[in-house]
PDB file of N, CA and C in Angstrom:
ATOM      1  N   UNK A   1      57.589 -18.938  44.228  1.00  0.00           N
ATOM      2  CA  UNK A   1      57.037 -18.475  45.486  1.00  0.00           C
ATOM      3  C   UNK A   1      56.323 -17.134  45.302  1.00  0.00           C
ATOM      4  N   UNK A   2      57.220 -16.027  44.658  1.00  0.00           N
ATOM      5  CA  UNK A   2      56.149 -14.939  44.728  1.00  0.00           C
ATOM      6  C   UNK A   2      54.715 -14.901  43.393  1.00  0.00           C
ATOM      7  N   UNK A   3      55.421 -15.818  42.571  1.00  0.00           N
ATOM      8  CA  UNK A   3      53.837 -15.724  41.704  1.00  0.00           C
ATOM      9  C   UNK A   3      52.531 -16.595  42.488  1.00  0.00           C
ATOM     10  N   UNK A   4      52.719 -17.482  43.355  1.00  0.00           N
ATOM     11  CA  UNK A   4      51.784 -17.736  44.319  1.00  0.00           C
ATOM     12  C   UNK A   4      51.351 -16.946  45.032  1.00  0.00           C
ATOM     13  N   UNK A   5      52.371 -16.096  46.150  1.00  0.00           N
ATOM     14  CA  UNK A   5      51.779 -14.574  46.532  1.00  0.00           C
ATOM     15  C   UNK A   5      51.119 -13.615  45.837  1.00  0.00           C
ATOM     16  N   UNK A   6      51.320 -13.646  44.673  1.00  0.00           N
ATOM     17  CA  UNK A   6      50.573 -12.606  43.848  1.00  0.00           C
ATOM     18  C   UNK A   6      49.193 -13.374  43.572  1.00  0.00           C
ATOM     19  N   UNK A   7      49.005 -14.245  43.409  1.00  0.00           N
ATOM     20  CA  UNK A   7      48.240 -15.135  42.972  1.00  0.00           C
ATOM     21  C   UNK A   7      46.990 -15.485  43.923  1.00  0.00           C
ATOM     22  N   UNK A   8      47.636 -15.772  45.429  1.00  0.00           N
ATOM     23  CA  UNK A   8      46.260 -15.617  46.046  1.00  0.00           C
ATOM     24  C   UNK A   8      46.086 -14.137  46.682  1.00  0.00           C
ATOM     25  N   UNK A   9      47.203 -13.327  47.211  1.00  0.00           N
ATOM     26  CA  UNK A   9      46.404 -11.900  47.265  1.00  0.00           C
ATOM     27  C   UNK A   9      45.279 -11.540  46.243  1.00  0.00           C
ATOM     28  N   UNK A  10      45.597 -11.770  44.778  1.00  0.00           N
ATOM     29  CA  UNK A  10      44.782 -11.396  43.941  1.00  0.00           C
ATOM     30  C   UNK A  10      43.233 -11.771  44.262  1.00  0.00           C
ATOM     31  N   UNK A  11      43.752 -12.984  44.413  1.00  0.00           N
ATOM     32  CA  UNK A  11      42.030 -13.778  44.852  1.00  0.00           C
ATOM     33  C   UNK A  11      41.494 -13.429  45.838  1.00  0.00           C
ATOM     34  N   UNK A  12      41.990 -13.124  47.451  1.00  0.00           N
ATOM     35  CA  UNK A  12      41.552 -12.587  47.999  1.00  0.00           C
ATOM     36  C   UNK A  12      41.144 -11.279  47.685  1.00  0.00           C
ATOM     37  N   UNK A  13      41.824 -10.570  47.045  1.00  0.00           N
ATOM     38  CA  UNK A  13      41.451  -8.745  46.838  1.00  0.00           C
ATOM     39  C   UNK A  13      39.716  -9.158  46.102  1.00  0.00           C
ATOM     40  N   UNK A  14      40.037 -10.098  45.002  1.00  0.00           N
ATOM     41  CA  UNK A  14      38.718 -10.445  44.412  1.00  0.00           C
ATOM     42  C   UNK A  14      37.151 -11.207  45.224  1.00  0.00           C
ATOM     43  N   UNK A  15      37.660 -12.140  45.740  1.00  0.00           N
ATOM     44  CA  UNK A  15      36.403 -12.080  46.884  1.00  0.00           C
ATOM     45  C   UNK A  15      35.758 -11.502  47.647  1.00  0.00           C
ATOM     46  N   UNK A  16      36.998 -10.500  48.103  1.00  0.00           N
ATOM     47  CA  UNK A  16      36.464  -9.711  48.797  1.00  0.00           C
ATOM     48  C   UNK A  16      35.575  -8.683  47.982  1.00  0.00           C
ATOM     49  N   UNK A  17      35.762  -8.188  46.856  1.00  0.00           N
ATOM     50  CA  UNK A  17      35.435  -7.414  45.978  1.00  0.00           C
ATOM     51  C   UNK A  17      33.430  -8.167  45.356  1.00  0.00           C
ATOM     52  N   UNK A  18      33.950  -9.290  45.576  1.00  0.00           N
ATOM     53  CA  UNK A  18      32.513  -9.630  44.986  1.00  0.00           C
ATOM     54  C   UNK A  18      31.892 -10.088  46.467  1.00  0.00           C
ATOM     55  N   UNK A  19      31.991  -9.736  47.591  1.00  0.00           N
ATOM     56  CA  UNK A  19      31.312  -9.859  48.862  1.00  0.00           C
ATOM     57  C   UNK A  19      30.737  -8.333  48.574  1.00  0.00           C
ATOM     58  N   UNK A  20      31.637  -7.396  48.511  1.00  0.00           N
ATOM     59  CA  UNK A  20      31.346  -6.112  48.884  1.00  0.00           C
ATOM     60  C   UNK A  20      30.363  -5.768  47.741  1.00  0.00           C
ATOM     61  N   UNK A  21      30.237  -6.033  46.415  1.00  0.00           N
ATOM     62  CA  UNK A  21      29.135  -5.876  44.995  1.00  0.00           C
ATOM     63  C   UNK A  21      27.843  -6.545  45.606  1.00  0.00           C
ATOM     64  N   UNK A  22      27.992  -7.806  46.665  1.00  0.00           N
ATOM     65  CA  UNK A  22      26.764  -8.544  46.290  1.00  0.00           C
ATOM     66  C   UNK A  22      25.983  -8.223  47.766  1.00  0.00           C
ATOM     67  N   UNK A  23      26.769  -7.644  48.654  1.00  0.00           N
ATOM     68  CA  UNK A  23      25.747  -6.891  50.255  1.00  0.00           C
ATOM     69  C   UNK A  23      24.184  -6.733  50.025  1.00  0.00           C
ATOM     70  N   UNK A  24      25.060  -5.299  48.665  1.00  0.00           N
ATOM     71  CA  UNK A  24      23.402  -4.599  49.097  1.00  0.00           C
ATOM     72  C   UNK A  24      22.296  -5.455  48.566  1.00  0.00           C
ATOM     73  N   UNK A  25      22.125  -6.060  47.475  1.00  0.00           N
ATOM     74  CA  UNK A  25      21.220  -6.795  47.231  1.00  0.00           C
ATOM     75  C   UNK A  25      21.101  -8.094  48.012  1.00  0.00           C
ATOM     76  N   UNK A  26      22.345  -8.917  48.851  1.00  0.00           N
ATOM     77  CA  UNK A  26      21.496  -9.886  49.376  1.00  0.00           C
ATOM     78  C   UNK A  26      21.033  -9.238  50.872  1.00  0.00           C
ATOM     79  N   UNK A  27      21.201  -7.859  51.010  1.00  0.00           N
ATOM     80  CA  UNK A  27      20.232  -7.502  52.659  1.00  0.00           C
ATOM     81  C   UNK A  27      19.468  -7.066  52.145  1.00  0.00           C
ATOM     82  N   UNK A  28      19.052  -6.474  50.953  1.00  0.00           N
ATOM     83  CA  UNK A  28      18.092  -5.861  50.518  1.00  0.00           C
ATOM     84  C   UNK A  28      16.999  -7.312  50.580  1.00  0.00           C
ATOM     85  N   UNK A  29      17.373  -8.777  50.109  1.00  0.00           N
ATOM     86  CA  UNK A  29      16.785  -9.738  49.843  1.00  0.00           C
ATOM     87  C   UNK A  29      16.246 -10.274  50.898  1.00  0.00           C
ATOM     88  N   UNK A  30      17.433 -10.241  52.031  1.00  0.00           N
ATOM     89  CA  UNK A  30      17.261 -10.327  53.416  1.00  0.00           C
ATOM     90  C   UNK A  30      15.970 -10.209  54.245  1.00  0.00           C
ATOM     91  N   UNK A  31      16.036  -8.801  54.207  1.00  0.00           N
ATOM     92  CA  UNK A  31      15.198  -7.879  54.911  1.00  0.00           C
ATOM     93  C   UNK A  31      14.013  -7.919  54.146  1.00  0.00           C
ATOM     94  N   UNK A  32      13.356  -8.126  52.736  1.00  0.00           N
ATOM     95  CA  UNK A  32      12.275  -8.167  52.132  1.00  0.00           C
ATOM     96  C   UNK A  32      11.772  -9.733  52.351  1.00  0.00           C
ATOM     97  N   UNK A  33      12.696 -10.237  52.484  1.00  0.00           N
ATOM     98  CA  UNK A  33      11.970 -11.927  53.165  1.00  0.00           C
ATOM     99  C   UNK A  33      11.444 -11.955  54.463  1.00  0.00           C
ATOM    100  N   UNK A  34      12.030 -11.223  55.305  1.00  0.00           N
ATOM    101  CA  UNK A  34      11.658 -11.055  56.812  1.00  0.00           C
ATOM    102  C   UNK A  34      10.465 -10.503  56.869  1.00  0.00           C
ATOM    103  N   UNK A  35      10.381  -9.385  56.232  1.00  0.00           N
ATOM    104  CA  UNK A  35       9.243  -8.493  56.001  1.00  0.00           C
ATOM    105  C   UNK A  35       8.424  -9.151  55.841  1.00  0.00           C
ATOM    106  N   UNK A  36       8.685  -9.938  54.834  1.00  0.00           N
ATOM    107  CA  UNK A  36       6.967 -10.353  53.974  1.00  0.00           C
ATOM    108  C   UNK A  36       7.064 -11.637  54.589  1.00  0.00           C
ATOM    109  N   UNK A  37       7.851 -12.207  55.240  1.00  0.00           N
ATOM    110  CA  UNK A  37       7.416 -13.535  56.112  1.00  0.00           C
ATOM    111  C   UNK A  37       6.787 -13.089  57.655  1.00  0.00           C
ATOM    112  N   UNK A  38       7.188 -12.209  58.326  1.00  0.00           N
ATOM    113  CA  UNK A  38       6.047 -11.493  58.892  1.00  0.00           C
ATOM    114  C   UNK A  38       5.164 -11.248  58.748  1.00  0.00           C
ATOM    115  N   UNK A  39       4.798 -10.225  57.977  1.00  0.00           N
ATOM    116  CA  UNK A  39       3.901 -10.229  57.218  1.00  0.00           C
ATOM    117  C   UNK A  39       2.687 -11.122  56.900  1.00  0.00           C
ATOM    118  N   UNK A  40       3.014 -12.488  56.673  1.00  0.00           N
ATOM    119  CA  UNK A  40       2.188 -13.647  56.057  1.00  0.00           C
ATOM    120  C   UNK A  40       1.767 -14.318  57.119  1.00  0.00           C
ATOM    121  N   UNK A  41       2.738 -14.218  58.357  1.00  0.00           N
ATOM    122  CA  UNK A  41       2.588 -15.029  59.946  1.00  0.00           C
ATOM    123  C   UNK A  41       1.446 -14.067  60.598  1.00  0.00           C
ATOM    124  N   UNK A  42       1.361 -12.931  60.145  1.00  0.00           N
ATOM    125  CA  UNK A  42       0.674 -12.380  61.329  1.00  0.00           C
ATOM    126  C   UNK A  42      -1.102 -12.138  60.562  1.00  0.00           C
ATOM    127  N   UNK A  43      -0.924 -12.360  59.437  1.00  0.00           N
ATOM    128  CA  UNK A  43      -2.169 -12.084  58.429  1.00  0.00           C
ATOM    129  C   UNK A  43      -2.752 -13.486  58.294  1.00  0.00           C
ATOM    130  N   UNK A  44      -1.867 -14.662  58.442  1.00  0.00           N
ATOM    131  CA  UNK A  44      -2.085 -15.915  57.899  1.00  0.00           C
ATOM    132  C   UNK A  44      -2.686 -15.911  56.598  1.00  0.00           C
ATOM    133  N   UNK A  45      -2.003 -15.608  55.641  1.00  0.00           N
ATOM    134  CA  UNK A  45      -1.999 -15.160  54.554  1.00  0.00           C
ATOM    135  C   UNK A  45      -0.556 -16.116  54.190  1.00  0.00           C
ATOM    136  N   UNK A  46      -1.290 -17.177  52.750  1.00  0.00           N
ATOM    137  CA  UNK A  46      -0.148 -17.950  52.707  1.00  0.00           C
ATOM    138  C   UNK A  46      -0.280 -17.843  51.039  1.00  0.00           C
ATOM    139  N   UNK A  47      -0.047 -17.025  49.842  1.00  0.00           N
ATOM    140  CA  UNK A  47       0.263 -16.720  49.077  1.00  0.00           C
ATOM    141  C   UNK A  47       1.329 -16.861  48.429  1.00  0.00           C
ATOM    142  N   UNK A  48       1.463 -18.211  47.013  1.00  0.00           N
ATOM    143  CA  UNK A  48       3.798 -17.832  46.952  1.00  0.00           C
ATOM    144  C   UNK A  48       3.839 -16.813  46.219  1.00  0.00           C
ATOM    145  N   UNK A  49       2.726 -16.015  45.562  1.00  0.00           N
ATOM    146  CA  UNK A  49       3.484 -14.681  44.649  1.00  0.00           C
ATOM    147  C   UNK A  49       3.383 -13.423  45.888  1.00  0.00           C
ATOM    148  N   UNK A  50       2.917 -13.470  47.099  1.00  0.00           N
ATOM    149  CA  UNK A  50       3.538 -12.441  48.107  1.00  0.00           C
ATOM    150  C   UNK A  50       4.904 -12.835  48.112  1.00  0.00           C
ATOM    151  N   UNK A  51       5.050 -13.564  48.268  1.00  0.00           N
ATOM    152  CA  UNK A  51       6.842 -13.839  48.752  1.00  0.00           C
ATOM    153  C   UNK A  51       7.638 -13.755  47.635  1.00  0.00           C
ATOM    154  N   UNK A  52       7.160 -13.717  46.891  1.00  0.00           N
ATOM    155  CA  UNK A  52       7.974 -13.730  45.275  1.00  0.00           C
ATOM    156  C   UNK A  52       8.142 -12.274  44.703  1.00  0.00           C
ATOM    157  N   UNK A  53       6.989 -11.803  44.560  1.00  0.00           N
ATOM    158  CA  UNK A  53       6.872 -10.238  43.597  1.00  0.00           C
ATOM    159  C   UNK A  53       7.548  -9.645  44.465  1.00  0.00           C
ATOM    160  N   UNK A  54       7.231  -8.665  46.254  1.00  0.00           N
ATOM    161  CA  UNK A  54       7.863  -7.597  46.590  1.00  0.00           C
ATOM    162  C   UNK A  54       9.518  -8.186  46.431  1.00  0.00           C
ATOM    163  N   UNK A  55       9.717  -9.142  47.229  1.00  0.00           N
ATOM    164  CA  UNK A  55      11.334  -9.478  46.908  1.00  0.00           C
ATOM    165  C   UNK A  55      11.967  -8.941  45.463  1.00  0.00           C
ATOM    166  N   UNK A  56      11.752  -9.671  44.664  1.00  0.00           N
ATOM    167  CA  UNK A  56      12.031  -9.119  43.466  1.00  0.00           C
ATOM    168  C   UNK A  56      11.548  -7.591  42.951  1.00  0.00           C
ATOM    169  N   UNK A  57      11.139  -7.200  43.134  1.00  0.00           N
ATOM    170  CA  UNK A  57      10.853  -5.627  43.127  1.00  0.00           C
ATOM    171  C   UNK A  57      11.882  -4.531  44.120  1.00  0.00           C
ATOM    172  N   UNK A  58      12.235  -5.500  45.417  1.00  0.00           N
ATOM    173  CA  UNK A  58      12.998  -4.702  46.250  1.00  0.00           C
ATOM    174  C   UNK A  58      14.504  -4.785  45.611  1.00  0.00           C
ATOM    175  N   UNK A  59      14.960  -6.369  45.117  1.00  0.00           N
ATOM    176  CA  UNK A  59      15.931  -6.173  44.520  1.00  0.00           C
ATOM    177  C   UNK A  59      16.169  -5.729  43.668  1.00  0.00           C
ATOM    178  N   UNK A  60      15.677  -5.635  42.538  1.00  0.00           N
ATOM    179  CA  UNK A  60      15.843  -4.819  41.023  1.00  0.00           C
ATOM    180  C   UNK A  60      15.761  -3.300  41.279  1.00  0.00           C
ATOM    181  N   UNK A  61      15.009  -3.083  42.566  1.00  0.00           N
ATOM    182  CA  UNK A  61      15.367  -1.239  43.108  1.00  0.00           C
ATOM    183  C   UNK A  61      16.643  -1.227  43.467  1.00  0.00           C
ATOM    184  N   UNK A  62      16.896  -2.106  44.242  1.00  0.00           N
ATOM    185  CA  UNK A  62      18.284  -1.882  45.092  1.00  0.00           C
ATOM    186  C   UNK A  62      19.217  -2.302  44.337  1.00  0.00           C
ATOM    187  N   UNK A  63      19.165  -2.952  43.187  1.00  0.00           N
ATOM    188  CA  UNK A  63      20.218  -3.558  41.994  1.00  0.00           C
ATOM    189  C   UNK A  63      20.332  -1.680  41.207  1.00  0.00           C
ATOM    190  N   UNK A  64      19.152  -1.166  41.037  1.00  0.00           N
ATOM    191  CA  UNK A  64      19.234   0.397  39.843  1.00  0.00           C
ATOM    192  C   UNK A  64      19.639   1.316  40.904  1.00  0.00           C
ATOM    193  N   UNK A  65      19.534   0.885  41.914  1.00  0.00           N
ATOM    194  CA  UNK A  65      20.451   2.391  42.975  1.00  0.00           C
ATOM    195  C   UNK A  65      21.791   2.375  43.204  1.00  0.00           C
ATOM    196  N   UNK A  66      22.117   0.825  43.366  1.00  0.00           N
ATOM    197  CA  UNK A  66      23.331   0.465  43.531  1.00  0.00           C
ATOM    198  C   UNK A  66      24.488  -0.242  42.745  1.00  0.00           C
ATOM    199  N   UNK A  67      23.623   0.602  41.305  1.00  0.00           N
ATOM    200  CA  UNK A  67      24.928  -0.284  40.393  1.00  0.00           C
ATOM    201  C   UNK A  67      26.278   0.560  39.800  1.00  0.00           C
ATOM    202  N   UNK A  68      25.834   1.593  40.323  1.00  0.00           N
ATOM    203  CA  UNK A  68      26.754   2.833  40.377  1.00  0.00           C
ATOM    204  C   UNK A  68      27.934   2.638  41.144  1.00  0.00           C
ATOM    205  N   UNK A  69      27.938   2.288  42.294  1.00  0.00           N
ATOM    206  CA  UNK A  69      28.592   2.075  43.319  1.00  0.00           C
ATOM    207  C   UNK A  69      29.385  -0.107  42.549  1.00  0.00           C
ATOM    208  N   UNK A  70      28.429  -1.033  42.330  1.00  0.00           N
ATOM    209  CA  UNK A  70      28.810  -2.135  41.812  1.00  0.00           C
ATOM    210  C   UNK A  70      29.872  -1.430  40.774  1.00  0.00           C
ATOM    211  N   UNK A  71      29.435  -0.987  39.501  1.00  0.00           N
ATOM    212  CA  UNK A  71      30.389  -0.565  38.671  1.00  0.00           C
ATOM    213  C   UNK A  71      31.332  -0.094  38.812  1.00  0.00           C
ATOM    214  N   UNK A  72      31.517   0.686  39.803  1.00  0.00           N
ATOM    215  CA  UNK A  72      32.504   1.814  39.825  1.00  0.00           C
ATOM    216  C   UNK A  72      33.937   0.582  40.742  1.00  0.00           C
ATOM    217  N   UNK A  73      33.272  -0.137  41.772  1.00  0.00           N
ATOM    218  CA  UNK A  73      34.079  -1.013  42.240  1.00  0.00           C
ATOM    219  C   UNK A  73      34.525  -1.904  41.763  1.00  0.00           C
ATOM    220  N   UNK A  74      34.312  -2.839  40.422  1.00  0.00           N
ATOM    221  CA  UNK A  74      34.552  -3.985  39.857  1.00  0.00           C
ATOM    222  C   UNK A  74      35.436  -3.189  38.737  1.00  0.00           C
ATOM    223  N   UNK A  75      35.369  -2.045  38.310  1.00  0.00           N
ATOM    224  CA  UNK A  75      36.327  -1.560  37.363  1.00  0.00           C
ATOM    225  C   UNK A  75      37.701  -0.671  37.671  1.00  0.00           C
ATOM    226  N   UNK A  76      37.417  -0.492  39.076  1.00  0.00           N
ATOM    227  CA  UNK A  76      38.990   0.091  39.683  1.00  0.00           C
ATOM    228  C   UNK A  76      39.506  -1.307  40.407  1.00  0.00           C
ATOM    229  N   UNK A  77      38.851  -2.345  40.422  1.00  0.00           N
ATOM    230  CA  UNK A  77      39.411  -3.860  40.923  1.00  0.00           C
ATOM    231  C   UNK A  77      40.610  -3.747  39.516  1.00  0.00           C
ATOM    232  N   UNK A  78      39.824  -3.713  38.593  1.00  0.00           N
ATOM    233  CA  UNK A  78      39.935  -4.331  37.187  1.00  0.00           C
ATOM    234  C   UNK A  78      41.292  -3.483  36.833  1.00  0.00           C
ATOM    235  N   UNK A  79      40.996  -1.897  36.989  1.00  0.00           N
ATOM    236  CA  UNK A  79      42.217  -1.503  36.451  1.00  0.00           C
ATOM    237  C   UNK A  79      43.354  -1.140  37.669  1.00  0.00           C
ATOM    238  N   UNK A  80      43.087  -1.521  38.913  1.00  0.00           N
ATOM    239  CA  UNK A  80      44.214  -0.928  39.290  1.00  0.00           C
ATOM    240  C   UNK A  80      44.989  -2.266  39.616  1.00  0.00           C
ATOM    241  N   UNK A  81      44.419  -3.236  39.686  1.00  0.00           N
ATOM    242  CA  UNK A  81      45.120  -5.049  40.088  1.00  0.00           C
ATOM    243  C   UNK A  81      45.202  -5.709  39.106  1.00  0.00           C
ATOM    244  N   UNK A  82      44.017  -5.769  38.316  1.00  0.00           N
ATOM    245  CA  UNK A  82      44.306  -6.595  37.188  1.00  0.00           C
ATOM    246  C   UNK A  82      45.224  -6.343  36.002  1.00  0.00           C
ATOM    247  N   UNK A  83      44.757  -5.447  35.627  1.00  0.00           N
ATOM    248  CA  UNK A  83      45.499  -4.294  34.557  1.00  0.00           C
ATOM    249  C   UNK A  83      47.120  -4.591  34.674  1.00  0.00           C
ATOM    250  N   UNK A  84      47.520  -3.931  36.362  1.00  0.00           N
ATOM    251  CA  UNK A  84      48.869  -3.555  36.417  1.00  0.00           C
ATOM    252  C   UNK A  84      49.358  -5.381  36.453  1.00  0.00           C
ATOM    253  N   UNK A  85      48.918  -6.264  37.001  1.00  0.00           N
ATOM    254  CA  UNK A  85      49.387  -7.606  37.195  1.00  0.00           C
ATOM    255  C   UNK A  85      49.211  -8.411  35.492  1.00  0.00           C
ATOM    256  N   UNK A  86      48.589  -7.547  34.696  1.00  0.00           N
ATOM    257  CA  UNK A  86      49.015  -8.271  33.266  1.00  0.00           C
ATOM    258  C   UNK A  86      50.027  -7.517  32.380  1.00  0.00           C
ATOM    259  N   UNK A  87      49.955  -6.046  32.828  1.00  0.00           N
ATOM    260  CA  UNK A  87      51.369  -5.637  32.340  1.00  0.00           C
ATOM    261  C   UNK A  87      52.060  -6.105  32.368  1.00  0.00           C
ATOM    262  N   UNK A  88      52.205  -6.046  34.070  1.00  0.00           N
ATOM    263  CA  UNK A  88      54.069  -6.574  34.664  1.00  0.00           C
ATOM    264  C   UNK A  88      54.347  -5.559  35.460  1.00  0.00           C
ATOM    265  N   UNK A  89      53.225  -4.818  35.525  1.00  0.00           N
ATOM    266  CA  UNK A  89      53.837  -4.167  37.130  1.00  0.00           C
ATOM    267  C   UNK A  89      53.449  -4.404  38.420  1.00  0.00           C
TER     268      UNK A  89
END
């Protein structure tokens, strides 16, 4: 019974953990689709490398601003849950 409790808390602590890593880039993705699908509606401008390049440009910004914050969260996941749950504490 309690290695099941440990077992899905863990998983939950972890989903939640990779919801919270993957935000900024999928609103960043979000919001650059909206943009540039506006954008294309109001220009009638029907281009697929508009919709392709800024997206990807917005994410790979918002991936180098925010991997500081990704890193720093996936490695105190790592050592303060994972770590102590393969010790044995």
């Amino acid at each position: 019974m309690h290695n099941e409790v440990v077992f899905f808390d863990t998983m939950r602590q972890a989903l939640w953990v990779a919801v919270i890593v993957s935000v900024p880039i999928l609103a960043c993705a979000l919001v650059a689709g909206l943009t540039v699908g506006l954008f294309q509606a109001l220009t009638s401008i029907q281009e697929m490398t508009l919709t392709f390049v800024p997206k990807l440009v917005a994410i790979v910004a918002v991936f180098w601003v925010s991997m500081g914050f990704m890193t720093q969260t996936l490695v105190s996941f790592f050592q303060d849950r994972l770590i102590a749950l393969i010790i044995g504490g």
